[in-house]
C-alpha atoms as a PDB file:
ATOM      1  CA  UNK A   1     216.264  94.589 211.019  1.00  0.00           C
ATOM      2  CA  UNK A   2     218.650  92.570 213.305  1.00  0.00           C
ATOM      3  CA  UNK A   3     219.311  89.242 211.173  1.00  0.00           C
ATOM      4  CA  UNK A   4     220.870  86.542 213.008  1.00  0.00           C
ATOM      5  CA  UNK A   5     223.304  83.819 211.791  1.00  0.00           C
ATOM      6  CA  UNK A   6     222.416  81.498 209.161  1.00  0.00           C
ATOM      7  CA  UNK A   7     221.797  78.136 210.272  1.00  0.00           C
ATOM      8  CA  UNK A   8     219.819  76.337 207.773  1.00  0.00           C
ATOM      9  CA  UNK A   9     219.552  76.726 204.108  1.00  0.00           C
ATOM     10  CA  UNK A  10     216.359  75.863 202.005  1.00  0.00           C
ATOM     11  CA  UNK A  11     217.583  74.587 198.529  1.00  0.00           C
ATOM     12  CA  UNK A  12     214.841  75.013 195.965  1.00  0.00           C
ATOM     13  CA  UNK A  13     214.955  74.324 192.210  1.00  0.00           C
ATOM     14  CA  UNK A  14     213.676  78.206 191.132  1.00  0.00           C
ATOM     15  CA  UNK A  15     212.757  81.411 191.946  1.00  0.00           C
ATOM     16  CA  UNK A  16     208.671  80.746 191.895  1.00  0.00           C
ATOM     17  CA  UNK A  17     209.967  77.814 194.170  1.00  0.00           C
ATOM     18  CA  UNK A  18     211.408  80.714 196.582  1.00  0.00           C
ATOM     19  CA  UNK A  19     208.617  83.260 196.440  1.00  0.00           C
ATOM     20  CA  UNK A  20     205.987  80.286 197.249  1.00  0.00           C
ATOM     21  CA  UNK A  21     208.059  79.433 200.245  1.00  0.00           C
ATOM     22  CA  UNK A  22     208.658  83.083 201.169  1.00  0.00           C
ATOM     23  CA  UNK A  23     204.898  84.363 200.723  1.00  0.00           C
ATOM     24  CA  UNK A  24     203.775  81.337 202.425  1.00  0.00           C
ATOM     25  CA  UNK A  25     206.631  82.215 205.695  1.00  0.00           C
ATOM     26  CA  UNK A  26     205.003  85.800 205.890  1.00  0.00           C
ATOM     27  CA  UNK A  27     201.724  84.197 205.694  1.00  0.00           C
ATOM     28  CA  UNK A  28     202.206  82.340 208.638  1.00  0.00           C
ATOM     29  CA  UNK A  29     203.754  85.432 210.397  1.00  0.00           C
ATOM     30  CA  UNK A  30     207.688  83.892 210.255  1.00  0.00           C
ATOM     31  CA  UNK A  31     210.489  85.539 209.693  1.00  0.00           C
ATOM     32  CA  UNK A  32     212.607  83.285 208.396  1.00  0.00           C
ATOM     33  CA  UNK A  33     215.779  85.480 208.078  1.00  0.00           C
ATOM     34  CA  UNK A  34     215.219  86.278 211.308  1.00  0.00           C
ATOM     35  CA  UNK A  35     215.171  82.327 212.363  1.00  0.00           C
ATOM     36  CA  UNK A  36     218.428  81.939 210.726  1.00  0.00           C
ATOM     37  CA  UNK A  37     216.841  80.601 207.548  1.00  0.00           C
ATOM     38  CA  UNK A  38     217.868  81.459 204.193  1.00  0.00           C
ATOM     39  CA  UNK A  39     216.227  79.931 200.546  1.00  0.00           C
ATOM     40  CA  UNK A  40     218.721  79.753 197.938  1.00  0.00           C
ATOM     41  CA  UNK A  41     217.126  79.667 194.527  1.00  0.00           C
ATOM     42  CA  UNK A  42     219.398  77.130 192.874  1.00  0.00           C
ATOM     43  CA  UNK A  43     218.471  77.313 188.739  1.00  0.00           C
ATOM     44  CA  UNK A  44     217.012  73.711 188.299  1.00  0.00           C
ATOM     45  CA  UNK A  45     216.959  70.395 190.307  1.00  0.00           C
ATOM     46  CA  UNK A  46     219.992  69.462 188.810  1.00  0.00           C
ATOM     47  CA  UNK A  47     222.077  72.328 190.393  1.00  0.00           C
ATOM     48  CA  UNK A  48     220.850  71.628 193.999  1.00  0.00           C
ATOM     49  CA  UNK A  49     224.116  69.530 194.109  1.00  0.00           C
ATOM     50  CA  UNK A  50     226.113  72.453 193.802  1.00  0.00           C
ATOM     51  CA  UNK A  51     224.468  73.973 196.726  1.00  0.00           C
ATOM     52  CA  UNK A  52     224.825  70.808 199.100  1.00  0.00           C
ATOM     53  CA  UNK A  53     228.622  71.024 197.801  1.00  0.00           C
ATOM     54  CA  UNK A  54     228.256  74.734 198.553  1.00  0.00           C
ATOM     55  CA  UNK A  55     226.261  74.770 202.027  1.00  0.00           C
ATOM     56  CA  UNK A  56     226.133  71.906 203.605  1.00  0.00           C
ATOM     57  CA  UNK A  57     229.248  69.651 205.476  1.00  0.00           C
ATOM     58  CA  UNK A  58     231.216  69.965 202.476  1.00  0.00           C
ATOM     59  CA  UNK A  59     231.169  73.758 202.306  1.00  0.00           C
ATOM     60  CA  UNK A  60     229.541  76.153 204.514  1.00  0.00           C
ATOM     61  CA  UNK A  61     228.082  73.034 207.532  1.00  0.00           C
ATOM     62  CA  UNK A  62     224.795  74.824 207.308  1.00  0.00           C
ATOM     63  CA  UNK A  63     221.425  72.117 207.775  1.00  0.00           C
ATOM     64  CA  UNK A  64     220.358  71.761 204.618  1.00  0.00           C
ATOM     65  CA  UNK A  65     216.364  71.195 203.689  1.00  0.00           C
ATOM     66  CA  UNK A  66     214.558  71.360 200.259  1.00  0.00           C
ATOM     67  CA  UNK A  67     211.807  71.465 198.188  1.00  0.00           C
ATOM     68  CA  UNK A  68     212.204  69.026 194.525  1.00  0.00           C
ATOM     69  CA  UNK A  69     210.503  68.268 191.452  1.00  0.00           C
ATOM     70  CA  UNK A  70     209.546  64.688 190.464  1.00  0.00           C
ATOM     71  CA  UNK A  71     212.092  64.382 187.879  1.00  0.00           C
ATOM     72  CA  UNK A  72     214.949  65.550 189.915  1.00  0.00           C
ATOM     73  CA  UNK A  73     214.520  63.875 192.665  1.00  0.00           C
ATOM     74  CA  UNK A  74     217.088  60.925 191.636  1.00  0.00           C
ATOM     75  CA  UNK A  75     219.574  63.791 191.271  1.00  0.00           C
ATOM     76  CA  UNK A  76     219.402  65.240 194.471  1.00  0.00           C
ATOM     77  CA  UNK A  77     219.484  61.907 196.288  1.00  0.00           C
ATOM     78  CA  UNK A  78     222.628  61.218 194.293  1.00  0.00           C
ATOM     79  CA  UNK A  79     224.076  64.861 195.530  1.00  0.00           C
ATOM     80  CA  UNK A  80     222.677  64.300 199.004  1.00  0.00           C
ATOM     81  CA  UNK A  81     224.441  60.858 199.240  1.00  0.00           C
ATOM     82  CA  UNK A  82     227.897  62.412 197.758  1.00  0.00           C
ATOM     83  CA  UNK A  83     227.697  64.606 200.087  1.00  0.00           C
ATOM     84  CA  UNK A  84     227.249  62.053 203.113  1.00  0.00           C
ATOM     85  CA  UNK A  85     223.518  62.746 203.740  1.00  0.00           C
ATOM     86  CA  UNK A  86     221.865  60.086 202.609  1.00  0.00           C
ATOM     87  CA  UNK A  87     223.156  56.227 203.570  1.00  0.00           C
ATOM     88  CA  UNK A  88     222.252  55.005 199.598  1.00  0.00           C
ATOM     89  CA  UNK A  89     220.818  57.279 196.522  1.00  0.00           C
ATOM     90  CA  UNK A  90     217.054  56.356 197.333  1.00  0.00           C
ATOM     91  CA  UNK A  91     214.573  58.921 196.589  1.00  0.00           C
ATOM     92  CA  UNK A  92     212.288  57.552 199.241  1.00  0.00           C
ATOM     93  CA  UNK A  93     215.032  58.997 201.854  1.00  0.00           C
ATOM     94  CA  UNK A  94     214.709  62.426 200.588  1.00  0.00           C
ATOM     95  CA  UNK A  95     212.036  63.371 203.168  1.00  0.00           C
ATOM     96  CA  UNK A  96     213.797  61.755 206.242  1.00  0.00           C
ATOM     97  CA  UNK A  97     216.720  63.641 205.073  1.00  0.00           C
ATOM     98  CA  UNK A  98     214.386  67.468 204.462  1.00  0.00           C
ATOM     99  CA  UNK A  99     214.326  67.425 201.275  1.00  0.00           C
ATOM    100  CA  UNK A 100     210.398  66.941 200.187  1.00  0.00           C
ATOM    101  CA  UNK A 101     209.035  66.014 196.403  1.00  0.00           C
ATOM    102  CA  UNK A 102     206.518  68.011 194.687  1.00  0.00           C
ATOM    103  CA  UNK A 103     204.003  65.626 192.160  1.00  0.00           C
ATOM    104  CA  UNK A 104     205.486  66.986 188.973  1.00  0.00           C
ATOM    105  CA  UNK A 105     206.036  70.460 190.136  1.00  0.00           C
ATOM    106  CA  UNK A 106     205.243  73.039 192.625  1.00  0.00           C
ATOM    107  CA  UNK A 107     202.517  74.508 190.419  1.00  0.00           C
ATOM    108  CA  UNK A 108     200.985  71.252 189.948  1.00  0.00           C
ATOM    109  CA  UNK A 109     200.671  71.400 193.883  1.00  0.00           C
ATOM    110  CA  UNK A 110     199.465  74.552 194.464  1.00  0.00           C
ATOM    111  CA  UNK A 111     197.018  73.609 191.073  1.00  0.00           C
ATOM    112  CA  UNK A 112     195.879  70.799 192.665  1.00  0.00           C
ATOM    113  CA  UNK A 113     195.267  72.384 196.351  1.00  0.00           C
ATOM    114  CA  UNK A 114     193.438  75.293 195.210  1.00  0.00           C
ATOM    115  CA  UNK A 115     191.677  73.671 192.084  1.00  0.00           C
ATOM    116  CA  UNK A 116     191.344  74.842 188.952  1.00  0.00           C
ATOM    117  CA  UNK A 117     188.418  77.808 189.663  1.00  0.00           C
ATOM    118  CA  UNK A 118     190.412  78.893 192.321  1.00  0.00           C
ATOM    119  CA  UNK A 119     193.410  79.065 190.023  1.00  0.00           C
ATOM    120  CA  UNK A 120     191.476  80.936 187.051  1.00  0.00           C
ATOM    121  CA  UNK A 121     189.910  83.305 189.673  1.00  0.00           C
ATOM    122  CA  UNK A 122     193.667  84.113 190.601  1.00  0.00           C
ATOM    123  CA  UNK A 123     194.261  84.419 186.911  1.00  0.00           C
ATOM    124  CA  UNK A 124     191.381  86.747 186.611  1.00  0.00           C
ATOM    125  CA  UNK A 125     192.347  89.104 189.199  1.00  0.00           C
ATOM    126  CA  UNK A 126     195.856  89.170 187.754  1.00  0.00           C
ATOM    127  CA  UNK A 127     194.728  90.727 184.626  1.00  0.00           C
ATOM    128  CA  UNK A 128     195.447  87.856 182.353  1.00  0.00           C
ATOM    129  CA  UNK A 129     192.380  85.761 181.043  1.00  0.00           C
ATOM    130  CA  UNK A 130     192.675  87.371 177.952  1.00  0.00           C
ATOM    131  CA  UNK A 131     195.517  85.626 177.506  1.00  0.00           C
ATOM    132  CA  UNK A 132     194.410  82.446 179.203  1.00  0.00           C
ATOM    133  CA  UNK A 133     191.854  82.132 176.991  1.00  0.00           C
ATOM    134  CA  UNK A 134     193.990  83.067 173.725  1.00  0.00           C
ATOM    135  CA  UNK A 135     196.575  80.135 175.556  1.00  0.00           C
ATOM    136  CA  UNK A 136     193.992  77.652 175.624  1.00  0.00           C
ATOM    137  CA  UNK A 137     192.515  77.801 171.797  1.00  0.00           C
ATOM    138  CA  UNK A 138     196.194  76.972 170.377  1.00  0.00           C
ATOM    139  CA  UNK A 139     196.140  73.304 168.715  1.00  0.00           C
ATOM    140  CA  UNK A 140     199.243  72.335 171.084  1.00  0.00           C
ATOM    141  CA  UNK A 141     196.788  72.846 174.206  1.00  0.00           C
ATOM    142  CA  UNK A 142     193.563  72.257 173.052  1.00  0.00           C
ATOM    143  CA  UNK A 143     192.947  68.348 174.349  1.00  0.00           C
ATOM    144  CA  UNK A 144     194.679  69.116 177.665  1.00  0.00           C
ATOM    145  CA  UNK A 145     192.688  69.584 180.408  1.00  0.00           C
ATOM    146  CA  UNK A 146     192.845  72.677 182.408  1.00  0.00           C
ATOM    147  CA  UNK A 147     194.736  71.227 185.411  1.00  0.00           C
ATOM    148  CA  UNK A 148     198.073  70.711 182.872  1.00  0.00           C
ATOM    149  CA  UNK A 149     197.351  73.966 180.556  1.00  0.00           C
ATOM    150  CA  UNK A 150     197.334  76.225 183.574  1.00  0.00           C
ATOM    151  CA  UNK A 151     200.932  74.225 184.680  1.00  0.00           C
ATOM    152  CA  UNK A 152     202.100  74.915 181.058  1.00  0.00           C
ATOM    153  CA  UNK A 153     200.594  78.551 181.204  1.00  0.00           C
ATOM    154  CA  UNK A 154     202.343  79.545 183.965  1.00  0.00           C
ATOM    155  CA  UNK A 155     205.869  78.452 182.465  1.00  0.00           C
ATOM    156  CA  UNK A 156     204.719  80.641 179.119  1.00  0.00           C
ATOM    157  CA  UNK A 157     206.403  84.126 180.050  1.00  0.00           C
ATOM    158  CA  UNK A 158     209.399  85.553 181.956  1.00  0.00           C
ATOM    159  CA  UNK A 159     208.617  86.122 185.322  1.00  0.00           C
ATOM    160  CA  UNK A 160     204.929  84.688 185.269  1.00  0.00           C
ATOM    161  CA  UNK A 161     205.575  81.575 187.041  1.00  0.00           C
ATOM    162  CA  UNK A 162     207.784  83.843 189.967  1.00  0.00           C
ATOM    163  CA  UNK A 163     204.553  85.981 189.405  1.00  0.00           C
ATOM    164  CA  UNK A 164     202.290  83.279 190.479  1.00  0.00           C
ATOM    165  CA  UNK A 165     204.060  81.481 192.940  1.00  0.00           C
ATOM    166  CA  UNK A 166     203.170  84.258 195.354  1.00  0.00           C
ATOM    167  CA  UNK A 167     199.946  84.759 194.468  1.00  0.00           C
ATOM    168  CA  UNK A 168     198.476  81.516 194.148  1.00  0.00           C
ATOM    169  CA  UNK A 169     200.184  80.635 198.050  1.00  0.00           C
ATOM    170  CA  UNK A 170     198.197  84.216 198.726  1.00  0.00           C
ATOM    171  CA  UNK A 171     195.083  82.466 197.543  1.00  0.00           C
ATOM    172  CA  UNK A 172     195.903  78.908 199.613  1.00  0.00           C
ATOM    173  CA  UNK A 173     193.731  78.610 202.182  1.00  0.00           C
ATOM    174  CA  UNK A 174     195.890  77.857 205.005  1.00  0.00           C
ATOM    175  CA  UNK A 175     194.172  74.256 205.916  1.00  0.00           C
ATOM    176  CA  UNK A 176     195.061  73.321 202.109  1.00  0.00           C
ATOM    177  CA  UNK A 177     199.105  73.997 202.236  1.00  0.00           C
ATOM    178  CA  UNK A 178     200.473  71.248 199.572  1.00  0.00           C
ATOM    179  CA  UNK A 179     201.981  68.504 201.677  1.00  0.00           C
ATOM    180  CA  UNK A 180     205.628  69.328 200.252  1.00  0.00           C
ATOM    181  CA  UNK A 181     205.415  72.569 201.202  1.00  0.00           C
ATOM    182  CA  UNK A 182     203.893  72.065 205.054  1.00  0.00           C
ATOM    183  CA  UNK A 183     206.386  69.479 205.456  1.00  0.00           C
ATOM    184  CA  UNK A 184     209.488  71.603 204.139  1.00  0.00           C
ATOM    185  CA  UNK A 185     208.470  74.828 206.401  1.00  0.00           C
ATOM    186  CA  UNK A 186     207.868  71.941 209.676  1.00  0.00           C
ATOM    187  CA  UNK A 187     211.552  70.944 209.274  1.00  0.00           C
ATOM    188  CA  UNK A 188     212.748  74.158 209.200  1.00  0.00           C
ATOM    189  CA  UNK A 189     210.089  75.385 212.377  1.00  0.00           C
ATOM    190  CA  UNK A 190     206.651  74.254 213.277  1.00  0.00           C
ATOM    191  CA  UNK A 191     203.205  75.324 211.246  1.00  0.00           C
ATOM    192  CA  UNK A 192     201.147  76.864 213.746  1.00  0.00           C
ATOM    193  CA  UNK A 193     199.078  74.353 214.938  1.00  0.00           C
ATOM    194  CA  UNK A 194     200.929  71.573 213.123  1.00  0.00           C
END
């Protein structure tokens, strides 16, 4: 495969982050290496600032976009206005600037866009409601409702949530793409039809 130069980077807090966006490329028929679009997995919100250092004027003068949780997002403003990016530290510049904020998570997006049958169906054909169920009859997640223990259930074993984040964007109907996530993959290229 002929790759061409990288242009852009995608910083993303984790790896589920990366195989959502990845899965959700192919699904729409891009090649993002191809486009000159790499995702850099970046091991938490709070290390996106090394990879603005690392790719973006600073470093490398690649276009940086991004994907965020909530409870980052004050970080990455802060390492997006360091860096020159962003005028002040305001999280409500994060999307002008490409970098787009998931509710709490990317799982609670792709939770919420599917909805929790769709979810446990997905969790069904995985192999794992056995385990779902033994999950949701421990006292720690017995008052939550399913919405947060499948969030919390994805998070419970290595790999799982990398696991899922391809095959719950598999299961996304296309006209249901979490906001975050169809915003993020228009800055970097149009959806079709978007």
């Amino acid at each position: 495969m002929d790759v061409g130069p990288l242009h852009t980077v995608v910083l993303v807090e984790g790896l589920s982050d990366r195989a959502a966006v990845e899965t959700l490329a192919r699904r729409l028929g891009r090649d993002l290496d191809a486009e000159g679009v790499g995702i850099r997995a970046m091991g938490g919100g709070t290390s996106i600032g090394r990879g603005v250092v690392e790719h973006g004027p600073q470093g490398a003068g690649r276009r940086l976009t991004g994907l965020v949780d909530r409870r980052e997002a004050g970080s990455v403003a802060r390492a997006l206005h360091r860096a020159g990016l962003l005028a002040e530290p305001a999280v409500e510049r994060l999307a002008p600037a490409g970098f787009f904020v998931c509710g709490e998570d990317l799982e609670d997006e792709l939770v919420r866009a599917l909805g929790v049958p769709a979810v446990l169906e997905v969790v069904e054909r995985a192999g794992e409601t056995g385990l779902w169920r033994t999950f949701c009859s421990q006292p720690a997640h017995r008052d939550r409702d399913d919405a947060s223990r499948l969030r919390r259930f994805l998070g419970t074993r290595a790999g799982r949530k990398i696991r899922y984040g391809t095959l719950l964007v598999e299961a996304l109907p296309l006209g249901a793409v979490p906001r975050p996530l169809a915003d993020l993959l228009d800055t970097v290229g149009p959806l079709p039809g978007g």
